[in-house]
N, C-alpha and C. Protein backbone atom coordinates (compact mmCIF):
# COMPACT_ATOMS: atom_id res chain seq x y z
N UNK A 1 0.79 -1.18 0.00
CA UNK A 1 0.00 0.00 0.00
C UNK A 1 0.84 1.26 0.00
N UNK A 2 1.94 1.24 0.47
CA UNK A 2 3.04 2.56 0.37
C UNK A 2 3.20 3.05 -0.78
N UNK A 3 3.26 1.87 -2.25
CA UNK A 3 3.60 2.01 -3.07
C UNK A 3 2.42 2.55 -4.27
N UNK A 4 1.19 3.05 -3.97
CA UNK A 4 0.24 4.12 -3.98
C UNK A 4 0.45 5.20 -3.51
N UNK A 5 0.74 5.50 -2.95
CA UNK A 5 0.76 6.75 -1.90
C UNK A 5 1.98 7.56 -2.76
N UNK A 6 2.81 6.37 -2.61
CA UNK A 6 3.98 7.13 -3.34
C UNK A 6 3.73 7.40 -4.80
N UNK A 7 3.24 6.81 -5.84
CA UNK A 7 2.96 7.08 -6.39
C UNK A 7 2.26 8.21 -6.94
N UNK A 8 1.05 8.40 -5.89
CA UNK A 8 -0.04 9.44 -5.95
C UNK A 8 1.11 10.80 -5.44
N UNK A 9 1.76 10.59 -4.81
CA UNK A 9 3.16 11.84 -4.32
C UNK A 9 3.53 11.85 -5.19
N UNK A 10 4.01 11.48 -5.98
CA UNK A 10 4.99 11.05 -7.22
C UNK A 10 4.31 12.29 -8.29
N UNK A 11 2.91 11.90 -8.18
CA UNK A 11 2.19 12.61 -9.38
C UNK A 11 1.90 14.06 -8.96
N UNK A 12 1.59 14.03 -7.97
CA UNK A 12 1.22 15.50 -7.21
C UNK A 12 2.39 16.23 -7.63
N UNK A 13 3.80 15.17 -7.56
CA UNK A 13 4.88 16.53 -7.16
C UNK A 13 5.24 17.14 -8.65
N UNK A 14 5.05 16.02 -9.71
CA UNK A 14 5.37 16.02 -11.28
C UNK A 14 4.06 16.90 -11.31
N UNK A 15 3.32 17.22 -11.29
CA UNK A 15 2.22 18.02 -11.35
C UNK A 15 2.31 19.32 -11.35
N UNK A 16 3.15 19.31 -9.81
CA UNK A 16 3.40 20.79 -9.16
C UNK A 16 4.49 21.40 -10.12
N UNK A 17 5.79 20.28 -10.39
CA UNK A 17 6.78 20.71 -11.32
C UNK A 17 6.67 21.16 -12.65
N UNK A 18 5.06 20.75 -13.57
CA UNK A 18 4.91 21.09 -14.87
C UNK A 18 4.02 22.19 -14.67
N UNK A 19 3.42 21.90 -13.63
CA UNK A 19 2.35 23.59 -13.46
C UNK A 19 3.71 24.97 -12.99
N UNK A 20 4.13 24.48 -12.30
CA UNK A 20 5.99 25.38 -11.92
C UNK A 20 6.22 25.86 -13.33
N UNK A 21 6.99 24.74 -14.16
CA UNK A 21 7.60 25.08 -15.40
C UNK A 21 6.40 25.93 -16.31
N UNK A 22 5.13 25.39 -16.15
CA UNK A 22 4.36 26.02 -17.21
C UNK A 22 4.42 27.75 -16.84
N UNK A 23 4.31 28.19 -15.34
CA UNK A 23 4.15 29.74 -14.63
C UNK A 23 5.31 30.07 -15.45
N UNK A 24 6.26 29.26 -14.82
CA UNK A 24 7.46 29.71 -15.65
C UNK A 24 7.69 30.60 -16.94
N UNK A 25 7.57 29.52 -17.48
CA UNK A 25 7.36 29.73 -19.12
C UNK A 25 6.41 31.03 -19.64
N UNK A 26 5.47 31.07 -18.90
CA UNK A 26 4.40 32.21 -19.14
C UNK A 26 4.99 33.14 -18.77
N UNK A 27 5.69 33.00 -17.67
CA UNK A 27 6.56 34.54 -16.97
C UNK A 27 7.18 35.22 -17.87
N UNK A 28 7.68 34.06 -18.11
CA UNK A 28 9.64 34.23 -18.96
C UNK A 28 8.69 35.24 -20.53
N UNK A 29 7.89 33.67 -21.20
CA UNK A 29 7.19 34.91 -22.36
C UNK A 29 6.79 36.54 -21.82
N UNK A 30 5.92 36.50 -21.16
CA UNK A 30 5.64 37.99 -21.06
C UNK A 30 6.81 38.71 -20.95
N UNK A 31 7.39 38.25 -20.20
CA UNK A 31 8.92 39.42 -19.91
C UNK A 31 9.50 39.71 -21.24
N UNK A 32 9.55 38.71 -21.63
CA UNK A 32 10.16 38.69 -23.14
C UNK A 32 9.21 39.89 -23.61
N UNK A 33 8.34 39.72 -23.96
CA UNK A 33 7.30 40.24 -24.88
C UNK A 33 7.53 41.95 -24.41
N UNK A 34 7.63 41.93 -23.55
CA UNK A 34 7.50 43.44 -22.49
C UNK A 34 8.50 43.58 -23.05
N UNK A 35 10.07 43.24 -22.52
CA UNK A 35 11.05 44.08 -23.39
C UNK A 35 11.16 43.94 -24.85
N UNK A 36 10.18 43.53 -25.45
CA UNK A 36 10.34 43.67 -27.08
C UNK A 36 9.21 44.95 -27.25
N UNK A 37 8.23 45.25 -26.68
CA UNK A 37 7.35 46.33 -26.82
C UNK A 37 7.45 47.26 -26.24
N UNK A 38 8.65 46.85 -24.91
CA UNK A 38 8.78 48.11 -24.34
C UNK A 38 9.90 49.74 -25.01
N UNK A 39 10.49 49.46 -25.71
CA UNK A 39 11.24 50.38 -26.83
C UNK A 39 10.13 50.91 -27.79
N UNK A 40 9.24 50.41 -27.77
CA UNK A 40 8.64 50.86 -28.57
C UNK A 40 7.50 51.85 -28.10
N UNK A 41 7.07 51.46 -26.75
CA UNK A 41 6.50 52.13 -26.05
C UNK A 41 7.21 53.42 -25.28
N UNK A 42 8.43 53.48 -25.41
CA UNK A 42 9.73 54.67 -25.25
C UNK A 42 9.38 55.68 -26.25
N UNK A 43 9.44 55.02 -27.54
CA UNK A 43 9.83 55.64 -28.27
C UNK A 43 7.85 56.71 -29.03
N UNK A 44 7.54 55.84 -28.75
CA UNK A 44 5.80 56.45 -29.06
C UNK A 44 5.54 57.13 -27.96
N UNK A 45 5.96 57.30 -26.59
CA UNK A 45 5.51 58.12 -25.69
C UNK A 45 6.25 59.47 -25.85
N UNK A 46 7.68 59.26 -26.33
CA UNK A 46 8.43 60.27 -26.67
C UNK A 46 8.23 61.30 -27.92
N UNK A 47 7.46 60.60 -29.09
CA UNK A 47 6.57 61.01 -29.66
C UNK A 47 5.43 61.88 -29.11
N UNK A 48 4.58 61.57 -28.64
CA UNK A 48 3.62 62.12 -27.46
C UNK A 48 4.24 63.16 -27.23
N UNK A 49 5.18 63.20 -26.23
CA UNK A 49 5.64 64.20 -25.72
C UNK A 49 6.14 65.10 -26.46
N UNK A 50 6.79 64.81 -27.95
CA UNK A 50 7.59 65.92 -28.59
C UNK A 50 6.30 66.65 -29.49
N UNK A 51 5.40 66.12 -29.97
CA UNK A 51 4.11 66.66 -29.95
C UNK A 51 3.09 67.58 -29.07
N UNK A 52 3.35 66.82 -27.77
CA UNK A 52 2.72 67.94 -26.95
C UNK A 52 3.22 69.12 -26.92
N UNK A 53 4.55 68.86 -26.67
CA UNK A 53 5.54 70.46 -26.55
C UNK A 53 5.33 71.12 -27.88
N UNK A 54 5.33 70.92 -28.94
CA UNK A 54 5.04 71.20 -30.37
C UNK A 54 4.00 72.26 -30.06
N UNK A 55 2.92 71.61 -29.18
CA UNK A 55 1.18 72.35 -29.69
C UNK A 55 1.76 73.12 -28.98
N UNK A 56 1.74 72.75 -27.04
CA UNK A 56 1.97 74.00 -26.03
C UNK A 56 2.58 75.23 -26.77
N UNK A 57 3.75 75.16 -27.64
CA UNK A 57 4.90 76.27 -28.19
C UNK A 57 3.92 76.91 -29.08
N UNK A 58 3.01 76.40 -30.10
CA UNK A 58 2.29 76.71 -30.86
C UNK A 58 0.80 77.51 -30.14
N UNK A 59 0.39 77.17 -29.09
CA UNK A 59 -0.76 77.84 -28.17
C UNK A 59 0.06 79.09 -27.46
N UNK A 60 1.04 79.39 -26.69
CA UNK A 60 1.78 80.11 -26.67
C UNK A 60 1.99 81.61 -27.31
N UNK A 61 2.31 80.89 -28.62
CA UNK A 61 2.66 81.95 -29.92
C UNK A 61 1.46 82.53 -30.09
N UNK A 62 0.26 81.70 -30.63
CA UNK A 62 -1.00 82.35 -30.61
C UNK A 62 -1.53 83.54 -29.22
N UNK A 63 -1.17 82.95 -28.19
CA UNK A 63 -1.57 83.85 -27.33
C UNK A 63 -1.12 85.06 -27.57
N UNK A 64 0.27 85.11 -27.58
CA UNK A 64 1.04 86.32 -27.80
C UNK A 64 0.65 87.03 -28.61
N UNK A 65 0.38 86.50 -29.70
CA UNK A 65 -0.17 87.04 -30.96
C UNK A 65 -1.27 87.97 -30.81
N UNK A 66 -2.47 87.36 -29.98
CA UNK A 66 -3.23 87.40 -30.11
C UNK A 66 -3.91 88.88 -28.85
N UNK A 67 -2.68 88.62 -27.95
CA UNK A 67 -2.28 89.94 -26.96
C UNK A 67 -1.75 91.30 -28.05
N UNK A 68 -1.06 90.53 -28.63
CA UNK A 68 -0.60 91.89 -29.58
C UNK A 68 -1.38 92.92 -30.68
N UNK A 69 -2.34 91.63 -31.02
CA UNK A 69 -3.26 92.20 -32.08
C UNK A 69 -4.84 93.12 -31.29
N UNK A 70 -4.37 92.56 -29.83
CA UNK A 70 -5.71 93.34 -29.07
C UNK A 70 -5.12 94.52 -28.97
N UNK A 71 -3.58 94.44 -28.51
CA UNK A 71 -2.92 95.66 -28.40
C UNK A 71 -3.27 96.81 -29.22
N UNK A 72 -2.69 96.27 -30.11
CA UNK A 72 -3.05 96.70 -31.34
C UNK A 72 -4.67 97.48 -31.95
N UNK A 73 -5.46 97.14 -31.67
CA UNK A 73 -6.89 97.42 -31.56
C UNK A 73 -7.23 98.71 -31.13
N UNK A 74 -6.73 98.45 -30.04
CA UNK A 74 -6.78 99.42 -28.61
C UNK A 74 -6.42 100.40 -29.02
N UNK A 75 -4.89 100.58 -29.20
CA UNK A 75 -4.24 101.66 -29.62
C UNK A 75 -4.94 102.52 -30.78
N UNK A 76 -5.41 101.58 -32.13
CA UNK A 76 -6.08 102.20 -33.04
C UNK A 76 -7.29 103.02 -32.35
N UNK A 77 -8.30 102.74 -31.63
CA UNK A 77 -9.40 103.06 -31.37
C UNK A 77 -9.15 103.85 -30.75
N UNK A 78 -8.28 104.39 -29.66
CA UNK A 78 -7.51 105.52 -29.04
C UNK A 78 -7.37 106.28 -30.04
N UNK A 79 -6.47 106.27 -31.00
CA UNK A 79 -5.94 107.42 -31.93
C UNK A 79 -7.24 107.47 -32.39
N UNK A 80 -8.32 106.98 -32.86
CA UNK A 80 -9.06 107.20 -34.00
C UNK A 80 -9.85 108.35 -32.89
N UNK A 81 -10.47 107.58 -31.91
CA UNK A 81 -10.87 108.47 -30.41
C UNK A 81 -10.39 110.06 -30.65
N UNK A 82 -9.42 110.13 -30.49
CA UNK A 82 -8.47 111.30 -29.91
C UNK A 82 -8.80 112.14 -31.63
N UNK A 83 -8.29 111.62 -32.45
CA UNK A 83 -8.22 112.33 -33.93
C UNK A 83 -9.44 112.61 -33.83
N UNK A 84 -10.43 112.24 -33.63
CA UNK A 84 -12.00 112.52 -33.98
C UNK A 84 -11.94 113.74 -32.98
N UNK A 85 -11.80 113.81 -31.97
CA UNK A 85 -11.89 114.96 -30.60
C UNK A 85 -10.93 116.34 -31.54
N UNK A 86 -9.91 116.02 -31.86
CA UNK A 86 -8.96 116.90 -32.50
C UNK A 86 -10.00 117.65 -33.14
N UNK A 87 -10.10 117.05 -34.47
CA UNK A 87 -10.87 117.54 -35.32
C UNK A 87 -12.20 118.44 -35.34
N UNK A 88 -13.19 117.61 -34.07
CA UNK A 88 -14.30 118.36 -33.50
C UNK A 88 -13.83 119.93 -33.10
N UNK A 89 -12.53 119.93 -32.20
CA UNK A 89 -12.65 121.01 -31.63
C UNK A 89 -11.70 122.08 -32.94
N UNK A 90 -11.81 121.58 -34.11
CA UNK A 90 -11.31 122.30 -35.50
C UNK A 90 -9.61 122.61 -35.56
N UNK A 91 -9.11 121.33 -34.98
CA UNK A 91 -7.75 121.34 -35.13
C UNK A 91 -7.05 121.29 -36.61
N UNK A 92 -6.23 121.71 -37.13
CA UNK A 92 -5.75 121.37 -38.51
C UNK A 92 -4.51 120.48 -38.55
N UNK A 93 -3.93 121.03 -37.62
CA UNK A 93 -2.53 119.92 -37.62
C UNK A 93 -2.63 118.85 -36.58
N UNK A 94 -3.12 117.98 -37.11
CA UNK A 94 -3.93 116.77 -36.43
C UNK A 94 -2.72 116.22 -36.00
N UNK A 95 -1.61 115.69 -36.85
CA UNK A 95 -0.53 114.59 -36.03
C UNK A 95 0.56 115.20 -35.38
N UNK A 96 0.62 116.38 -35.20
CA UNK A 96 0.93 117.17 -34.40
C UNK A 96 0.65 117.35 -32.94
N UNK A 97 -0.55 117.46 -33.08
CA UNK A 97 -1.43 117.99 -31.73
C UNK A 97 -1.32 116.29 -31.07
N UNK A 98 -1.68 115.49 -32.28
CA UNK A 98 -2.02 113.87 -31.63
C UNK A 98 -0.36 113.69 -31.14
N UNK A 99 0.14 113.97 -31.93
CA UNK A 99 1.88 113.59 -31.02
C UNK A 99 1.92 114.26 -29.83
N UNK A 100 1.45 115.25 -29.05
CA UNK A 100 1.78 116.29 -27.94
C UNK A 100 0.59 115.12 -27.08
N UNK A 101 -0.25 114.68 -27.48
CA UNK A 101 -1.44 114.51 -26.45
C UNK A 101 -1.69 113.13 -25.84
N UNK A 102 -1.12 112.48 -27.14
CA UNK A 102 -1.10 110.91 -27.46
C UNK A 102 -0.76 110.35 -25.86
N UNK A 103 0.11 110.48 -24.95
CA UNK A 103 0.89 109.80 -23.99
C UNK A 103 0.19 110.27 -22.71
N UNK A 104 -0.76 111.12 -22.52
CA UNK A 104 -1.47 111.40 -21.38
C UNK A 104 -2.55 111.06 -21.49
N UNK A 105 -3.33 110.10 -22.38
CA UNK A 105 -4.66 109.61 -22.60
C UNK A 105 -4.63 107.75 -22.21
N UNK A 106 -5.49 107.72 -21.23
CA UNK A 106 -5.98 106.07 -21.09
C UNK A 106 -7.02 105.61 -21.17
N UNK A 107 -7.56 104.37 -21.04
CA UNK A 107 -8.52 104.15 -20.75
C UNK A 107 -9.15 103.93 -19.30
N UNK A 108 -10.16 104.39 -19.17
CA UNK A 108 -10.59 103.93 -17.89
C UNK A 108 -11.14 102.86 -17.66
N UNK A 109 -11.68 102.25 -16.45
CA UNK A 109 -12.43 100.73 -16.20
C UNK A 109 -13.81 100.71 -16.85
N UNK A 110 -14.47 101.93 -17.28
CA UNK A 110 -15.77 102.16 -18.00
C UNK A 110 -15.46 102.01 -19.15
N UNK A 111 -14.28 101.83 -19.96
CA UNK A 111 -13.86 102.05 -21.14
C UNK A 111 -13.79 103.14 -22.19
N UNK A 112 -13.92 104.71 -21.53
CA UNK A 112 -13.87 105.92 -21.54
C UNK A 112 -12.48 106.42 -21.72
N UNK A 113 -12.33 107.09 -22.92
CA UNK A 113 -10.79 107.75 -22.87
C UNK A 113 -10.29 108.95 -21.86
N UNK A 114 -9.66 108.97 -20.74
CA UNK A 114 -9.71 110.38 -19.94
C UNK A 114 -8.18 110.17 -19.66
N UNK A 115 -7.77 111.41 -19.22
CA UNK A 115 -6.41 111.86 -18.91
C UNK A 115 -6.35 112.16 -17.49
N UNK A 116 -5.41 111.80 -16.51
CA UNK A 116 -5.51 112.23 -15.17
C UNK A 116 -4.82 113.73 -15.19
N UNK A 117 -5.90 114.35 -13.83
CA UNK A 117 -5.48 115.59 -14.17
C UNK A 117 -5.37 115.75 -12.25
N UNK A 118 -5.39 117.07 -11.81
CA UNK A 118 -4.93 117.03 -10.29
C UNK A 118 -6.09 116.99 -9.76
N UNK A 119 -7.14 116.76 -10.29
CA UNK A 119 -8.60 116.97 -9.74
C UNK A 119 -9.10 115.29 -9.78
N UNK A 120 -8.45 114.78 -10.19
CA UNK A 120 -8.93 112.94 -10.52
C UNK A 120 -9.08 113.31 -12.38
N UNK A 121 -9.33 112.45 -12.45
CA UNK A 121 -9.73 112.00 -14.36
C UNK A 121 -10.56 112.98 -14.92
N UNK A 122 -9.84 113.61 -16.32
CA UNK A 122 -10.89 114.15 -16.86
C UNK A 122 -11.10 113.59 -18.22
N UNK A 123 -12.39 113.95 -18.70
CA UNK A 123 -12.88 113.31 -19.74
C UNK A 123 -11.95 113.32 -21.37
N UNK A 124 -11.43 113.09 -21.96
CA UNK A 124 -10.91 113.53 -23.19
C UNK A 124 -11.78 114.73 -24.16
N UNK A 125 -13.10 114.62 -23.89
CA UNK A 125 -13.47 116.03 -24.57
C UNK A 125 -13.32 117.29 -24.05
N UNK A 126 -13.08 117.15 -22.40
CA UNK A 126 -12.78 118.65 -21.82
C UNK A 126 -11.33 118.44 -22.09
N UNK A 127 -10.42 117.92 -21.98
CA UNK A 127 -9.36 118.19 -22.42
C UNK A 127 -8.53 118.45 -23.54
N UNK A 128 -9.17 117.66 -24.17
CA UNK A 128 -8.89 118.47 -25.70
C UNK A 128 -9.00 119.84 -25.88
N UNK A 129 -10.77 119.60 -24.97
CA UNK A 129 -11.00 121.66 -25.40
C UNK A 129 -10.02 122.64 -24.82
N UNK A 130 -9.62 122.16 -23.52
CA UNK A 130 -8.94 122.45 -22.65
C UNK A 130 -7.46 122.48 -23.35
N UNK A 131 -6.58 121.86 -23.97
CA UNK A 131 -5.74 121.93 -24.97
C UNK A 131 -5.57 123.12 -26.01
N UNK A 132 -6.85 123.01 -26.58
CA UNK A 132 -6.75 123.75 -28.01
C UNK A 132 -6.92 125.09 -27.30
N UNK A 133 -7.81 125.31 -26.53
CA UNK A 133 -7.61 126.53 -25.89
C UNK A 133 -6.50 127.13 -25.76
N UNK A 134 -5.66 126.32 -25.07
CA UNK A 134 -4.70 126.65 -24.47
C UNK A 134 -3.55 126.93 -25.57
N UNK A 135 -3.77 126.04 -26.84
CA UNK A 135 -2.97 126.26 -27.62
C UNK A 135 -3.52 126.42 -29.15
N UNK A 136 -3.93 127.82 -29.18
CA UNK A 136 -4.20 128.55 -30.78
C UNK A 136 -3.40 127.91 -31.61
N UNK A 137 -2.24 127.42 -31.71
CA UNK A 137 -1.89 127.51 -32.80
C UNK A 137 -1.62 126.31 -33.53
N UNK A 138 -2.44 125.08 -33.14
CA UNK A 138 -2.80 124.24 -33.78
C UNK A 138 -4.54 124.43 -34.56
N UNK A 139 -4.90 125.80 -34.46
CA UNK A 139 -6.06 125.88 -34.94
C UNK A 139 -5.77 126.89 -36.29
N UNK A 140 -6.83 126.88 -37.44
CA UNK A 140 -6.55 127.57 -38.69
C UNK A 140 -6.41 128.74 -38.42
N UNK A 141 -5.87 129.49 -39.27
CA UNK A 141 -5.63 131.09 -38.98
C UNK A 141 -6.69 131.78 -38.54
N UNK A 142 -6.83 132.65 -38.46
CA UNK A 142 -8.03 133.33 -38.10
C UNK A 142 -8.22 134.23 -39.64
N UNK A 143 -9.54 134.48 -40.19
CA UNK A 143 -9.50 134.93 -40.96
C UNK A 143 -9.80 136.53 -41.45
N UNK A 144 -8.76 137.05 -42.30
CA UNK A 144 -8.72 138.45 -42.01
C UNK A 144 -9.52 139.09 -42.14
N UNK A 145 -9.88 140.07 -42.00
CA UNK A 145 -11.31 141.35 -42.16
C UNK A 145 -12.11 141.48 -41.13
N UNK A 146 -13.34 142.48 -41.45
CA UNK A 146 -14.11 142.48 -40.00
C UNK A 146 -15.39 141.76 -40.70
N UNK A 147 -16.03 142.90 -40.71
CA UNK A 147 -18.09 142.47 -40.37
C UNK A 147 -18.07 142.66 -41.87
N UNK A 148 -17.65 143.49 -42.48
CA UNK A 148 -17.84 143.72 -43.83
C UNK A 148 -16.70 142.77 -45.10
N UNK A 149 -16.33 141.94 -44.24
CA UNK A 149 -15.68 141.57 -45.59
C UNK A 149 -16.41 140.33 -46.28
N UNK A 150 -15.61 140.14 -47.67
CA UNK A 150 -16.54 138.88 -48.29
C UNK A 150 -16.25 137.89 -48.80
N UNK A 151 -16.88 137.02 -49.31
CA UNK A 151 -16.01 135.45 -49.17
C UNK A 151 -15.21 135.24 -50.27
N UNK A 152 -14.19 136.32 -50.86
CA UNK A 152 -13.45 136.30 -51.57
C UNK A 152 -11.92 136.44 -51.25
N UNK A 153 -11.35 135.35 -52.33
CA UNK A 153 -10.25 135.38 -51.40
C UNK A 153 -8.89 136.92 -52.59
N UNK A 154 -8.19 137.54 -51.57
CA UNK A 154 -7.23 138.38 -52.34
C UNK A 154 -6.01 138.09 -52.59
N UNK A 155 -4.93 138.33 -53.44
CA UNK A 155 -3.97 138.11 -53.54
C UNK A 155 -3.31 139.33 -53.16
N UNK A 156 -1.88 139.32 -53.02
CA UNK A 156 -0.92 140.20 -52.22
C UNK A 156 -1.02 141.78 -52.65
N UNK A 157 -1.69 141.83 -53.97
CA UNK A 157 -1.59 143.21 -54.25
C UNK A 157 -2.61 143.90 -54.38
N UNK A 158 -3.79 142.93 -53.26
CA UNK A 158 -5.12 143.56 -53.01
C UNK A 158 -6.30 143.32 -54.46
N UNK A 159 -6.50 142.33 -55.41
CA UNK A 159 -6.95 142.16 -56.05
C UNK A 159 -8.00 140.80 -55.73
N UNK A 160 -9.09 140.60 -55.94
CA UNK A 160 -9.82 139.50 -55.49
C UNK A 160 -10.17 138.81 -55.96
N UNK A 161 -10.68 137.55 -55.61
CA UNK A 161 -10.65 136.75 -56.76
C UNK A 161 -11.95 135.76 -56.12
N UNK A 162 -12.71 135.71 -57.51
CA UNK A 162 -14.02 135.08 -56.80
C UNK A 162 -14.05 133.53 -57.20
N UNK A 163 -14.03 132.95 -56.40
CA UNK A 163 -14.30 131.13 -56.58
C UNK A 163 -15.05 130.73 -57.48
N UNK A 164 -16.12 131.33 -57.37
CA UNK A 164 -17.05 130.93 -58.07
C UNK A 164 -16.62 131.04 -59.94
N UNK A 165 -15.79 132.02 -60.27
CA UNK A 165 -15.18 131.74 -61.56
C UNK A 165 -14.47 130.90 -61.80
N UNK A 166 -14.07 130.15 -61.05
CA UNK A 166 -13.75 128.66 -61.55
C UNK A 166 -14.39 127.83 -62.26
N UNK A 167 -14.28 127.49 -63.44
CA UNK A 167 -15.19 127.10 -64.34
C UNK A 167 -14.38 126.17 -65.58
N UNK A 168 -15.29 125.34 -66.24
CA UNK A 168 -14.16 124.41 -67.44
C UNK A 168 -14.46 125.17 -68.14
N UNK A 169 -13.20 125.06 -69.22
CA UNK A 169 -13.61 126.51 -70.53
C UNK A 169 -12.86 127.19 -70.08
N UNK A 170 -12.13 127.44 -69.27
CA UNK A 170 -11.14 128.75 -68.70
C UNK A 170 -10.76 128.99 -69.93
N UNK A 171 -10.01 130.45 -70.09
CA UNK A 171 -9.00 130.97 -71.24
C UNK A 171 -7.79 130.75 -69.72
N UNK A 172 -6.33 130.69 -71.22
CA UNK A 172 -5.37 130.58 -70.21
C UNK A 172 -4.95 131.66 -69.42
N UNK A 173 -5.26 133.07 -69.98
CA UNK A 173 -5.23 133.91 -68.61
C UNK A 173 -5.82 133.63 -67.24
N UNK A 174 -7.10 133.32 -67.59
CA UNK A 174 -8.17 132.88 -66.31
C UNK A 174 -7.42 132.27 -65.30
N UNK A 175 -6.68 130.97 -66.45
CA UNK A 175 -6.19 129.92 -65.54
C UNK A 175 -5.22 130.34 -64.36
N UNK A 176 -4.32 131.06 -65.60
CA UNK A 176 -3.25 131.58 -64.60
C UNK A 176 -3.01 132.37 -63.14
N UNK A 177 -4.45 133.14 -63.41
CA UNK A 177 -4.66 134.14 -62.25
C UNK A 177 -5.66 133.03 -60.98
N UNK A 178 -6.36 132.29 -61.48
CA UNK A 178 -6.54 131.23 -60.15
C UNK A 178 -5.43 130.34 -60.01
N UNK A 179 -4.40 130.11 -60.62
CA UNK A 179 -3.37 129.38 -59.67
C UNK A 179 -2.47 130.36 -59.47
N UNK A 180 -2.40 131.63 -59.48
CA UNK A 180 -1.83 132.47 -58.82
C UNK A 180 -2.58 132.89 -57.51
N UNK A 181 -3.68 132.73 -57.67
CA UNK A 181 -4.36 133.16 -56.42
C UNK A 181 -4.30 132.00 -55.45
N UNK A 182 -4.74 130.60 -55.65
CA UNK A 182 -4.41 129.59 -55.00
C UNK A 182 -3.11 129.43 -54.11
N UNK A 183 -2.00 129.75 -54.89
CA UNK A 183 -0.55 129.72 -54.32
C UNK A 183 -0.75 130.56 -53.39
N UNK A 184 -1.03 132.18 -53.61
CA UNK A 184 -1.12 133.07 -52.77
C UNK A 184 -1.75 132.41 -51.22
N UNK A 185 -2.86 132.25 -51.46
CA UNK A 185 -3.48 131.56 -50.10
C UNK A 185 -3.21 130.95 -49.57
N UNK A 186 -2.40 129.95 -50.17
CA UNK A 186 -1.63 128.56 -49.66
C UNK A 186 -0.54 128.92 -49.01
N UNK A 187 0.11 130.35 -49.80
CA UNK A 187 1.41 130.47 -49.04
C UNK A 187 0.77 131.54 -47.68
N UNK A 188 -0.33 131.89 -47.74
CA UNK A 188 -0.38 132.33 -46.47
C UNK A 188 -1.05 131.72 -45.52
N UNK A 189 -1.61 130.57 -46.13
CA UNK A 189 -2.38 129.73 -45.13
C UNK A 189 -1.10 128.75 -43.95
N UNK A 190 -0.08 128.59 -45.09
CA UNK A 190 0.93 128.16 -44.29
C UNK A 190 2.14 128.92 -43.36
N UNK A 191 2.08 130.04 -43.76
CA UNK A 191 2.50 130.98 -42.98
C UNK A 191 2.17 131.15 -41.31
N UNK A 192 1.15 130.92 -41.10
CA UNK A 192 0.78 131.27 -40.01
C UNK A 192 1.24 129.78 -39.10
C-alpha cells in the first residue's frame, strides 16, 4: 500500500513541477514580450511628448499674438478716439497735436478715454477743449477782415478773386490768375 501513496506523491509533485515550469514559461514569455514592446512604447511616448511640446509652443505663440493684435486694436481706437476729438474742436494739424497729447490719454475701467489731471480724471473732450484753448496755434488762422468783408479770397496786391469763376472753358489767362491766387493763399495759409 506505500507504493500508492507514493505514487499518488509522485504525481502531485510532477504536477506541481509542470504547473511550476508552465508559470514559468508564461513569466519568462511575457517578460520577453515586455522588453520587445517596451522600446517601442519609449519611443511612441516620446513622440507624445515631442508633440505635446510642439502644440503648447504653438498655443503660446497664438496667445502672444493674439495679446498683440488686441494691443493693437486698442491703440487704433484711441488714436481714431483722440483724432476725432482733435478735429471736432477744429484742429488742422492733427498729427501734431495727436503727437503732444497721445501719452497722457488712457482708458478707464468704464472704457472711456480720460487723462488724469490734479482733480482725478478728466474726460478727453474737456481736455482736448482744454488743450486747443490753451494752444491757438494748432487751430486755422483766423481769418482776415471784420463784419464787412466777403467770401473772396485776395492776392498780395489787393486784387480778389471770386471762386465761383472757376469754371471748365477757362482761357489761359483765367487759368493763370486762379493758380496764382491759390498759391497766394496757400502760401499764407501756411505761414501762419
Amino acid at each position: 500500500m506505500s507504493e500508492p501513496k507514493e505514487n499518488e506523491g509522485a504525481k502531485a509533485l510532477a504536477g506541481q513541477d509542470i504547473r511550476g515550469l508552465v508559470q514559468e514559461a508564461i513569466q519568462e514569455f511575457l517578460r520577453h514580450k515586455q522588453q520587445e514592446t517596451e522600446p517601442a512604447h519609449r519611443a511612441e511616448l516620446q513622440e507624445e511628448r515631442r508633440r505635446r511640446e510642439q502644440l503648447e509652443s504653438q498655443v503660446r505663440e497664438l496667445l502672444q499674438k493674439t495679446r498683440e493684435s488686441e494691443l493693437e486694436v486698442a491703440r487704433a481706437r484711441m488714436t481714431g478716439a483722440v483724432r476725432d476729438e482733435l478735429q471736432k474742436q477744429g484742429v488742422t494739424k492733427l498729427d501734431l497735436a495727436f503727437r503732444v497729447i497721445k501719452d497722457d490719454i488712457r482708458q478707464s475701467e468704464h472704457g472711456d478715454y480720460v487723462v488724469r489731471g490734479r482733480d482725478g480724471d478728466v474726460a478727453l473732450q474737456d481736455y482736448v477743449k482744454k488743450f486747443v484753448d490753451e494752444n491757438p496755434e494748432f487751430l486755422p488762422p483766423r481769418i482776415k477782415g471784420g463784419s464787412g468783408s466777403s467770401g473772396m479770397a485776395g492776392d498780395a496786391t489787393g486784387a480778389r478773386f471770386d471762386l465761383d469763376a472757376i469754371r471748365p472753358g477757362m482761357s489761359e489767362e483765367e487759368r493763370r490768375q486762379v493758380h496764382a491766387a491759390i498759391a497766394n493763399l496757400a502760401s499764407q495759409t501756411f505761414k501762419s
